[in-house]
Protein backbone atom coordinates (compact mmCIF):
# COMPACT_ATOMS: atom_id res chain seq x y z
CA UNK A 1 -33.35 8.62 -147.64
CA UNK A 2 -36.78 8.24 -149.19
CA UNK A 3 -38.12 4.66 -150.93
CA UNK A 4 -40.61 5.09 -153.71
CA UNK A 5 -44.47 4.10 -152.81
CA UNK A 6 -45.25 3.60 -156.25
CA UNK A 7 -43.07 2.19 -159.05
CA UNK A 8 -44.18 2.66 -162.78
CA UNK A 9 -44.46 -0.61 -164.64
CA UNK A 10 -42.30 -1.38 -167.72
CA UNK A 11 -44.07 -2.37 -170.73
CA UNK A 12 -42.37 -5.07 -172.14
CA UNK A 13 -40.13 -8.35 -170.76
CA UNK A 14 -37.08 -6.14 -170.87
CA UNK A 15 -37.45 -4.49 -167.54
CA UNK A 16 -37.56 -7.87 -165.81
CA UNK A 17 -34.19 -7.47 -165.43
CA UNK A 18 -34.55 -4.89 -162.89
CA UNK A 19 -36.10 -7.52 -160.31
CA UNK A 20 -33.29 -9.40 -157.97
CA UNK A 21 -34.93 -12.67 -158.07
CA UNK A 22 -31.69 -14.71 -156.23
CA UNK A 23 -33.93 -15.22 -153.70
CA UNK A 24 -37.65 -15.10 -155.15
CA UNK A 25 -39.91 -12.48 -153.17
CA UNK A 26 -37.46 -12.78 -149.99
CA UNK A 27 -35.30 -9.31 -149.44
CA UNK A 28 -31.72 -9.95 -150.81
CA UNK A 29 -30.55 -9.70 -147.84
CA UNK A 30 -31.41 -11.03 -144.10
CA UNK A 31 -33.81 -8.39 -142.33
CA UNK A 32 -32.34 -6.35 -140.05
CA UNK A 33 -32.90 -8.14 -136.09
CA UNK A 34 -32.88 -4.55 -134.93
CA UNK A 35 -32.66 -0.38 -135.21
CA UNK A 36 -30.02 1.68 -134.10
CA UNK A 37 -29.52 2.60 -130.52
CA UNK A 38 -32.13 5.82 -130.39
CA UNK A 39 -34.73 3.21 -131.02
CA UNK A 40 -33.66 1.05 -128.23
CA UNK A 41 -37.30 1.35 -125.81
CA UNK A 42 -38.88 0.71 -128.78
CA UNK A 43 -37.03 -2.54 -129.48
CA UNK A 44 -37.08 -3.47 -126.12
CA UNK A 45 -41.10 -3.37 -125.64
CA UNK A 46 -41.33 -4.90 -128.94
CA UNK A 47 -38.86 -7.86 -127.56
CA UNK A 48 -41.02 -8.14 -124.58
CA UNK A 49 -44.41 -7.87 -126.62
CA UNK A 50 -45.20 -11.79 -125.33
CA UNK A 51 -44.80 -11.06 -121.66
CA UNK A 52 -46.55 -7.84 -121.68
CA UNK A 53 -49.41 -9.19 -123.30
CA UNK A 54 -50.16 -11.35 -120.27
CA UNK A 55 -50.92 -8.70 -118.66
CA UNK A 56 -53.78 -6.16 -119.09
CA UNK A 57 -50.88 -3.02 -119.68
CA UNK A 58 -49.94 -3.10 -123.69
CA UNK A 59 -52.70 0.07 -124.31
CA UNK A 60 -50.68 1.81 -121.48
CA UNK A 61 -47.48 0.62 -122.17
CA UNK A 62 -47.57 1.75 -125.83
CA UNK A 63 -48.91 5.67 -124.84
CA UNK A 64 -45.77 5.87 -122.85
CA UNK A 65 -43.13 5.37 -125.63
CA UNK A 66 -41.04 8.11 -126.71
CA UNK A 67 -41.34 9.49 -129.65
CA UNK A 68 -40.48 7.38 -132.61
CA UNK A 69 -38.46 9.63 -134.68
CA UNK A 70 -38.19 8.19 -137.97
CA UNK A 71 -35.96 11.16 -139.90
CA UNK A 72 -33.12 8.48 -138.26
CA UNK A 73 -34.17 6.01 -140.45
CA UNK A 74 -31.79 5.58 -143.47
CA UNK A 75 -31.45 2.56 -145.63
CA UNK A 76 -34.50 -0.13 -146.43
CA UNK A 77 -33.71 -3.07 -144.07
CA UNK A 78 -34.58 -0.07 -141.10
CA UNK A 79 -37.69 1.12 -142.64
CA UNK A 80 -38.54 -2.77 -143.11
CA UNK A 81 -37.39 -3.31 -139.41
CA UNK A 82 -39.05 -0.12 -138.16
CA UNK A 83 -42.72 -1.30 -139.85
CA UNK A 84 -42.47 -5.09 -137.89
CA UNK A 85 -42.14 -3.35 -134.79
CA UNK A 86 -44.91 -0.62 -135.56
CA UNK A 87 -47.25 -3.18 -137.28
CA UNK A 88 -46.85 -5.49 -134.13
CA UNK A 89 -47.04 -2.77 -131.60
CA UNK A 90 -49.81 -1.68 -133.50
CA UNK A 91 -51.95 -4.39 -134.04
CA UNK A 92 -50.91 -5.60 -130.00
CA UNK A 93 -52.61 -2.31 -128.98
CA UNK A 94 -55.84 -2.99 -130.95
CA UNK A 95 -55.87 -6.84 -130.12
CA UNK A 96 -54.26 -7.07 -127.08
CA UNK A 97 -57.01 -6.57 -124.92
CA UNK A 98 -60.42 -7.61 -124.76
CA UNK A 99 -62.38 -4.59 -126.46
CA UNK A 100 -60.68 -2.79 -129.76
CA UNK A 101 -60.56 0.70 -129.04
CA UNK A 102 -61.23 3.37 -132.02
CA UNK A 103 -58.14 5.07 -132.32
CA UNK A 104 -54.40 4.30 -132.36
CA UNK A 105 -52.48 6.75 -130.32
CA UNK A 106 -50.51 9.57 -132.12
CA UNK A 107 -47.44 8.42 -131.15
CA UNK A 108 -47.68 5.00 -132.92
CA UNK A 109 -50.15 6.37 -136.04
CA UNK A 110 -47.78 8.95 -136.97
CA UNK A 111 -44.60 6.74 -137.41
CA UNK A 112 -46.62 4.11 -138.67
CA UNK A 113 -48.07 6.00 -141.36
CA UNK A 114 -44.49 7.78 -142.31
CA UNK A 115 -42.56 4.71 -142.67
CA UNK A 116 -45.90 2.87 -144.55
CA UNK A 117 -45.44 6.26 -147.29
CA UNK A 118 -41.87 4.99 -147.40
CA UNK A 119 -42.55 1.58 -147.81
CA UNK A 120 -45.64 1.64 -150.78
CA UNK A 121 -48.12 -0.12 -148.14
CA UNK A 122 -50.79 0.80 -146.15
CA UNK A 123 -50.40 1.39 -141.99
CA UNK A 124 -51.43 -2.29 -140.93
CA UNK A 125 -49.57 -5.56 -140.59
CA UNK A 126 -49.17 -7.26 -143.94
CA UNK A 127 -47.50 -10.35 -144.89
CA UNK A 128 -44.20 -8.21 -145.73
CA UNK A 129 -43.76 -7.35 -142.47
CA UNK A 130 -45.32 -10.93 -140.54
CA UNK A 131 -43.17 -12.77 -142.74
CA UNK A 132 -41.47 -11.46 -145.96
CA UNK A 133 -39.36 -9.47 -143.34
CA UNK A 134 -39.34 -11.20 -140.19
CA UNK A 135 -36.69 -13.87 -140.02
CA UNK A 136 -33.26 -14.78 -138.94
CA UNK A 137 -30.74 -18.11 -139.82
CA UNK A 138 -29.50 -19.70 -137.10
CA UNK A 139 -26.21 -20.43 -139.28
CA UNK A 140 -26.16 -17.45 -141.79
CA UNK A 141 -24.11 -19.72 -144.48
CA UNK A 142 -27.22 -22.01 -144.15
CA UNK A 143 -30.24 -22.66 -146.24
CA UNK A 144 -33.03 -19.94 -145.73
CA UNK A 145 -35.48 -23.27 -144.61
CA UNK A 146 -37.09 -24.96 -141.80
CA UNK A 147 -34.71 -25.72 -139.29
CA UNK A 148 -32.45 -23.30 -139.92
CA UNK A 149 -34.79 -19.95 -139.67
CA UNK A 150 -36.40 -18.66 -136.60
CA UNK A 151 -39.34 -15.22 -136.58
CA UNK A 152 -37.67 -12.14 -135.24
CA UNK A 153 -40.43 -10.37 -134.05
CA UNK A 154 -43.54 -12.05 -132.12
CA UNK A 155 -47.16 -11.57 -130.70
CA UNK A 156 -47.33 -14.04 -128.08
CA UNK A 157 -44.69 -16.76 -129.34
CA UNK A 158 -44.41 -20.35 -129.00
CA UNK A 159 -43.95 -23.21 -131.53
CA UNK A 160 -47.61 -23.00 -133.33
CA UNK A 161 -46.84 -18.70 -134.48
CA UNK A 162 -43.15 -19.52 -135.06
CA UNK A 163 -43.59 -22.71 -137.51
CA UNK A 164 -47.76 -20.94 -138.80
CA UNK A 165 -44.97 -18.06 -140.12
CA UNK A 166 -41.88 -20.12 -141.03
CA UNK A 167 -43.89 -22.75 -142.74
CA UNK A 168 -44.63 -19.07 -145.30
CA UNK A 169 -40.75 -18.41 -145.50
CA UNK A 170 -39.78 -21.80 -146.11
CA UNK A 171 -42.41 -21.77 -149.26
CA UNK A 172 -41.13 -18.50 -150.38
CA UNK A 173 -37.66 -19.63 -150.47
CA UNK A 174 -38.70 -22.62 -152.50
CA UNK A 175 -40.36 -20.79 -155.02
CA UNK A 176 -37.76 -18.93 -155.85
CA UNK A 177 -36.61 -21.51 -159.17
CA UNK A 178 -40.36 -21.42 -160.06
CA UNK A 179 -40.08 -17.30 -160.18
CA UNK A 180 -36.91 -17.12 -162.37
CA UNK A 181 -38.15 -19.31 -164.49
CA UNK A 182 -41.55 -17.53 -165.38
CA UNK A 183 -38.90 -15.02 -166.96
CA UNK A 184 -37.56 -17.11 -168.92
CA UNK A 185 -40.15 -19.16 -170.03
CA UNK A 186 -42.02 -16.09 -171.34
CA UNK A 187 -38.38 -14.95 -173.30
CA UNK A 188 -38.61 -18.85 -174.94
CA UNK A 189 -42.04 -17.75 -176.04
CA UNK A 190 -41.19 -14.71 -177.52
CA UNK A 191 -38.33 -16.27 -179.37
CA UNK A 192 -40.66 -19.64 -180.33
CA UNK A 193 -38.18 -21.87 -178.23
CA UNK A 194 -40.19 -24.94 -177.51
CA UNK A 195 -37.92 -26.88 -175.98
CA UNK A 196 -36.13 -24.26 -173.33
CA UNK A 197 -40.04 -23.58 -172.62
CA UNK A 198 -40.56 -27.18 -171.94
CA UNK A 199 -37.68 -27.13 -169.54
CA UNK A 200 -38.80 -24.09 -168.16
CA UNK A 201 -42.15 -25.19 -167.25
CA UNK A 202 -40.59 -28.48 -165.71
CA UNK A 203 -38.52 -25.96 -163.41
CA UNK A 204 -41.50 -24.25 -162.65
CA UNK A 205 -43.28 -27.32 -161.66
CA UNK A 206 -40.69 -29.05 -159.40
CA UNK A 207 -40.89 -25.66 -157.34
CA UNK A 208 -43.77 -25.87 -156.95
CA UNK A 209 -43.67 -29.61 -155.69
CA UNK A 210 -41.26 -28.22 -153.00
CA UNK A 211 -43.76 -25.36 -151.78
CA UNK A 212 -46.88 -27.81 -151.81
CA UNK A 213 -44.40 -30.24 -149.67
CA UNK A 214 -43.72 -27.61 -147.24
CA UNK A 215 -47.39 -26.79 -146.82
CA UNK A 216 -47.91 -30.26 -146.16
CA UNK A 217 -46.14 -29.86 -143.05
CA UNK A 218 -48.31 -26.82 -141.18
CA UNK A 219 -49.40 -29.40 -139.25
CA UNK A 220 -46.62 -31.12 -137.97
CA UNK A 221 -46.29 -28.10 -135.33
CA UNK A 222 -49.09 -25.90 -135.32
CA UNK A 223 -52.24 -27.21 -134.18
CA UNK A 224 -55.83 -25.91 -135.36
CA UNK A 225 -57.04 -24.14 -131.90
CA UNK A 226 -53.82 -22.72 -130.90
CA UNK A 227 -53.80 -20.78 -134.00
CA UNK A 228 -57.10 -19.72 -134.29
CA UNK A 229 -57.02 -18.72 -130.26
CA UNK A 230 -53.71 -17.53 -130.08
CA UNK A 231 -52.16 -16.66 -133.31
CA UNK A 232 -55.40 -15.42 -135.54
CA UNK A 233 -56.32 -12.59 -133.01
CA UNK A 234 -53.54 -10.98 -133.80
CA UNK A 235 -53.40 -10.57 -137.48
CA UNK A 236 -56.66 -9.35 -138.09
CA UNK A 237 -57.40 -5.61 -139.95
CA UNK A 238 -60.09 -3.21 -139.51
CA UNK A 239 -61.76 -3.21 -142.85
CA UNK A 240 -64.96 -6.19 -142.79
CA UNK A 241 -64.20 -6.87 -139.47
CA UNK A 242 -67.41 -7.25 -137.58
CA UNK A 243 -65.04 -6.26 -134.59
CA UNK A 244 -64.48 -3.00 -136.31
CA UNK A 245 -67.51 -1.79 -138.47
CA UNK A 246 -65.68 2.01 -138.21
CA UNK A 247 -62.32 0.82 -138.76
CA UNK A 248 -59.75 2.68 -137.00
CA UNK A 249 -59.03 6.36 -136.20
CA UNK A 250 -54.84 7.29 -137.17
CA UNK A 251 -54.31 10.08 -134.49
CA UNK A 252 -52.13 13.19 -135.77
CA UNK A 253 -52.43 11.55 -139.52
CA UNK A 254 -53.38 14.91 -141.29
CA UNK A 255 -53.61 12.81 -144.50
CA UNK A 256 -56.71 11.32 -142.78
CA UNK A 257 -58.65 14.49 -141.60
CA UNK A 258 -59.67 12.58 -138.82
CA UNK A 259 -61.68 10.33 -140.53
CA UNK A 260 -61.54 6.47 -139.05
CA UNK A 261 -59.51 3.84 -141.96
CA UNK A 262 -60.10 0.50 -143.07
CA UNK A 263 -57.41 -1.43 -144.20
CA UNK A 264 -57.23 -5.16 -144.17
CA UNK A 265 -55.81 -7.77 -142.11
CA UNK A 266 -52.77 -10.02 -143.00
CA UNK A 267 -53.19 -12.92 -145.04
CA UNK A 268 -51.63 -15.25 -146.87
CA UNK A 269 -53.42 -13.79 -150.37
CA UNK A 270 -50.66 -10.91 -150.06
CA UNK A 271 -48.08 -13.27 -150.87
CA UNK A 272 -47.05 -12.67 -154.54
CA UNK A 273 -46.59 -15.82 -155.81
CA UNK A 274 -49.28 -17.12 -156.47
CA UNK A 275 -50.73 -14.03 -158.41
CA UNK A 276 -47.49 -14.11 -160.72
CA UNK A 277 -47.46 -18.00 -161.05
CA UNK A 278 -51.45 -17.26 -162.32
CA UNK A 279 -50.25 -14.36 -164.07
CA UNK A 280 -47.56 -16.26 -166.33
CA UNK A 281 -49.69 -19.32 -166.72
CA UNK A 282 -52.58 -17.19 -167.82
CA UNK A 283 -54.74 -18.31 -165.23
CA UNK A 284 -57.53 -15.77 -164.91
CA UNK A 285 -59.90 -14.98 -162.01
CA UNK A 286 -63.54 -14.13 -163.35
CA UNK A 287 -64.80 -10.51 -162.94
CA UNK A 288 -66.19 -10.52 -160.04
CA UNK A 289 -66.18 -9.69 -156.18
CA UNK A 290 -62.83 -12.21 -155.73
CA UNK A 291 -60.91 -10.80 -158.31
CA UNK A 292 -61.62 -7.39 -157.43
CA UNK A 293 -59.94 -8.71 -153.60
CA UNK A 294 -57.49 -10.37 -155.58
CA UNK A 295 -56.39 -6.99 -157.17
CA UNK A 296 -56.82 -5.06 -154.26
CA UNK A 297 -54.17 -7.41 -152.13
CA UNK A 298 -51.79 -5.97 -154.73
CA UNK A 299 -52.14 -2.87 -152.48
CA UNK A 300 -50.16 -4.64 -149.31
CA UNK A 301 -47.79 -6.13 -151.11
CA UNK A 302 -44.11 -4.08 -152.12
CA UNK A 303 -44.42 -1.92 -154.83
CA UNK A 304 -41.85 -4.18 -156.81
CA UNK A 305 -43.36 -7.27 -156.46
CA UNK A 306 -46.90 -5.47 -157.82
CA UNK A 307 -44.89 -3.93 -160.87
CA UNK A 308 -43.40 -7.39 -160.91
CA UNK A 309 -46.44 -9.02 -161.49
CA UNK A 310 -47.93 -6.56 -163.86
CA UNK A 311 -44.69 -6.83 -166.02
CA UNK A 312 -45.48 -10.67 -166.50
CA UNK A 313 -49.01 -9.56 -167.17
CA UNK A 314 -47.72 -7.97 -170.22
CA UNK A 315 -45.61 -10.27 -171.58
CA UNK A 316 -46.19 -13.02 -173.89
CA UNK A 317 -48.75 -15.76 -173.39
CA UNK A 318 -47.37 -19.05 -172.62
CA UNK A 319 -50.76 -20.28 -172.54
CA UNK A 320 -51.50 -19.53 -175.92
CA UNK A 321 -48.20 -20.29 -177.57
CA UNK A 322 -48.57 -24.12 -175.33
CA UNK A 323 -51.85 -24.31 -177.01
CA UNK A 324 -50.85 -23.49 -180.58
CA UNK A 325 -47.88 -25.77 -180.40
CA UNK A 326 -49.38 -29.13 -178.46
CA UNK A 327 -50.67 -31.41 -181.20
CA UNK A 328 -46.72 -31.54 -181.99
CA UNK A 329 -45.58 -30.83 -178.47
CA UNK A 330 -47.22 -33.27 -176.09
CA UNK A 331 -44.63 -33.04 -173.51
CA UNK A 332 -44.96 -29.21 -173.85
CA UNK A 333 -48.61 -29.54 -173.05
CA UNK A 334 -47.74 -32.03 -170.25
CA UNK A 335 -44.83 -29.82 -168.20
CA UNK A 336 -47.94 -26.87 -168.70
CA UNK A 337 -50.78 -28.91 -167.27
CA UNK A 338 -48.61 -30.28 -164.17
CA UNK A 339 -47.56 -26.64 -163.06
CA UNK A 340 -51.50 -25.99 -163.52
CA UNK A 341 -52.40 -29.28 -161.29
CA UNK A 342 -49.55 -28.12 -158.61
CA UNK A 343 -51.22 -24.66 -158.49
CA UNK A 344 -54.67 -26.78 -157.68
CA UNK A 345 -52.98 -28.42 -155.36
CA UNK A 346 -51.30 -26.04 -153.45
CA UNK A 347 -54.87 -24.14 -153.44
CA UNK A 348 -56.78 -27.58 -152.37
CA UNK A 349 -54.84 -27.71 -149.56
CA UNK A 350 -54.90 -23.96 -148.11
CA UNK A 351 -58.31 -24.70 -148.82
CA UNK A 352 -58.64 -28.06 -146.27
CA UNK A 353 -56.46 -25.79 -143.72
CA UNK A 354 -59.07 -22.81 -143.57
CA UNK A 355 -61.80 -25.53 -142.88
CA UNK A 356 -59.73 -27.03 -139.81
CA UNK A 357 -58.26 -24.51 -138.67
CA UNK A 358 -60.80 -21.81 -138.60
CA UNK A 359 -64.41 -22.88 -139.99
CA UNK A 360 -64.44 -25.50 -137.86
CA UNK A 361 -63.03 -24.13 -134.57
CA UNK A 362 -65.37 -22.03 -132.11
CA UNK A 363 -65.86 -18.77 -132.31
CA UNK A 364 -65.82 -16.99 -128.85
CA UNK A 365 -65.44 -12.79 -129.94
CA UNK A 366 -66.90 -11.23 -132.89
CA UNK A 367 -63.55 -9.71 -133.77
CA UNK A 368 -62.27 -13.73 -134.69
CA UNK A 369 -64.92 -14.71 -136.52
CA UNK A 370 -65.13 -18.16 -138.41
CA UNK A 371 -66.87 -17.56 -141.56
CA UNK A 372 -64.71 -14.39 -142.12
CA UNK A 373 -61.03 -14.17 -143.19
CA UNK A 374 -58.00 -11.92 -141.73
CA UNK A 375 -58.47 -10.23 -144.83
CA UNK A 376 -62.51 -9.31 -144.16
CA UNK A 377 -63.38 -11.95 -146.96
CA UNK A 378 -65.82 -14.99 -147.00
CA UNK A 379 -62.84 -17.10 -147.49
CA UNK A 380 -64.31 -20.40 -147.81
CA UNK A 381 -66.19 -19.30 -150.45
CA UNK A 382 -63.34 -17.60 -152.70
CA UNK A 383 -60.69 -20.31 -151.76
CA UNK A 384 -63.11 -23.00 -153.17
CA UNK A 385 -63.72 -20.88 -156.11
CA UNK A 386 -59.84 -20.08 -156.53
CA UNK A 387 -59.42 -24.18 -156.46
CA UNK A 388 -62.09 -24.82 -159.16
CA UNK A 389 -61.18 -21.83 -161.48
CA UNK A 390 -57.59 -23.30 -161.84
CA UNK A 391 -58.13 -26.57 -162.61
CA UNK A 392 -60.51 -25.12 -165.46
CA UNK A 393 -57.09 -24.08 -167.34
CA UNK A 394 -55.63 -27.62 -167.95
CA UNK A 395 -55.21 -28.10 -171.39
């Protein structure tokens, strides 16, 4: 069973209804905890990725798996399940020692790079798999929140990767209210509906309270240097990584023609969100270097959350139709500027936590650098500039 990579992009507001949005950008259902029993050394090594990178054996241990056969791979939740372990495997065998090497072995590249064609992203941990796809409820008639939610997969574990990751669930989850409505505040401006847009908006904005409260909390269990020296290392790419000026040969990849790749690290700019919050508040990015990062994170993310995105590109502008109506509309203008000041908000603070907890900490390997995001960018540079652009929309 084959999943599309790419997915063409309806024109108009009518193909929104193709998205499942019951639970925002998570999957509709829980990811799978693990693959069927011919998998079962792979799952097990994967379980045991946190003891075995104590020790100097994860290049070694990972030559010696079997083959990872993924023709036994049938519905979505196993390709989903199948890319956590490979992207963690994968990125443990380039990070898990002290020197990257140059190459990922054949029997990892391959499999990774089948189920990535599967999937619609790239061979390389993205936030899909570190997060999107990479939980479990303790009680599965519970909220999908902190306290309830634990990571299925991890590097080296402990309380600062588990609540660095959860803390990115937990906001996903609460934006899903803000996502729906998007939808339908766009449908109120096509049908002039000031009022249901007003409401809309307000929706949108008390979702986005939630998320902003949620990041609040990153610190409440994961401290600055134990996730820039223990969970960072892990998530970085090979594309602007001083670490990894070549990037990174895919053995057995014919696609490749043995030529090295450079794809980016994870980060938290693969999250779609934000992009289709900007999108449907008409929040624009100048053209320049950042937006041209900003549109190629579009390349980690699922295909359906891109075309979702795009699709709310299209549609109407509730921008415009705010600012043609708030002379007469001041509490239309008001529920507008508050989801823009949220947006600023939620930016300001991501912002503060890439000062403390990774300008500010001390860099030790070239391949964690300070001044340089998991995603290869100068982030201090483009979050600031991502701050001040939004508040520039207030009206």
């Amino acid at each position: 069973m084959g999943f599309p990579a790419e997915v063409a992009c309806p024109s108009n507001l009518s193909g929104l209804t193709d998205f499942d949005l019951s639970r925002g950008f998570l999957p509709s259902e829980d990811p799978l905890m693990r693959l069927p029993g011919s998998f079962d050394k792979w799952e097990e090594i994967a379980g045991n990725l946190p003891k075995i990178l104590t020790t100097d054996k994860i290049r070694q241990v990972v030559e010696s798996l079997p083959p990872f056969e993924t023709s036994e791979l049938v519905e979505k939740r196993e390709f989903e399940r199948a890319m956590v372990i490979l992207s963690y495997l994968g990125h443990a065998y380039v990070w898990g020692a002290p020197n990257p090497p140059n190459r990922i072995p054949r029997q990892l590249a391959v499999p990774w790079y089948e189920v990535s064609r599967q999937l619609g992203r790239p061979p390389v941990l993205s936030y899909s798999s570190y997060a999107l796809n990479n939980w479990r409820r303790f009680d599965p008639g519970g909220p999908i929140a902190l306290g309830n939610i634990s990571l299925i997969q991890n590097f080296l574990g402990g309380l600062d990767e588990e609540w660095f990751i959860l803390i990115h669930v937990d906001i996903e989850a609460k934006a899903q209210p803000a996502l729906s409505s998007i939808v339908s505040a766009q449908e109120a401006v096509r049908s002039g509906h000031i009022s249901a847009l007003e409401g809309y908006l307000t929706t949108t904005a008390s979702s986005l309270n939630l998320m902003c409260q949620t990041l609040d909390r990153m610190p409440e269990n994961c401290d600055p240097y134990i996730y820039y020296t223990r969970v960072r290392p892990y998530i970085h790419g090979w594309k602007d990584n001083p670490g990894l000026p070549e990037g990174l040969l895919y053995e057995g990849v014919q696609a490749y023609r043995e030529k090295p790749q450079k794809f980016r690290g994870e980060t938290g700019a693969q999250s779609s969100i934000i992009p289709s919050l900007d999108a449907a508040l008409g929040i624009d990015h100048k053209d320049d270097p950042l937006r041209a990062y900003l549109m190629e994170m579009r390349d980690y993310m699922p295909p359906k959350h891109r075309e979702f995105i795009q699709t709310i590109e299209q549609g109407p502008s509730i921008r415009v139709f705010v600012i043609e109506n708030r002379e007469h509309h001041p509490g239309l203008r008001e529920s507008y500027n508050r989801c823009v000041r949220l947006i600023e908000r939620f930016r300001a603070r991501h912002l503060e936590y890439a000062g403390r907890y990774i300008q500010k900490q001390s860099q030790h390997h070239p391949s964690n650098p300070t001044e340089v995001g998991t995603g290869g960018t100068p982030f201090m540079v483009y979050l600031k500039k991502h701050r001040d652009e939004t508040s520039t929309h207030l009206i």
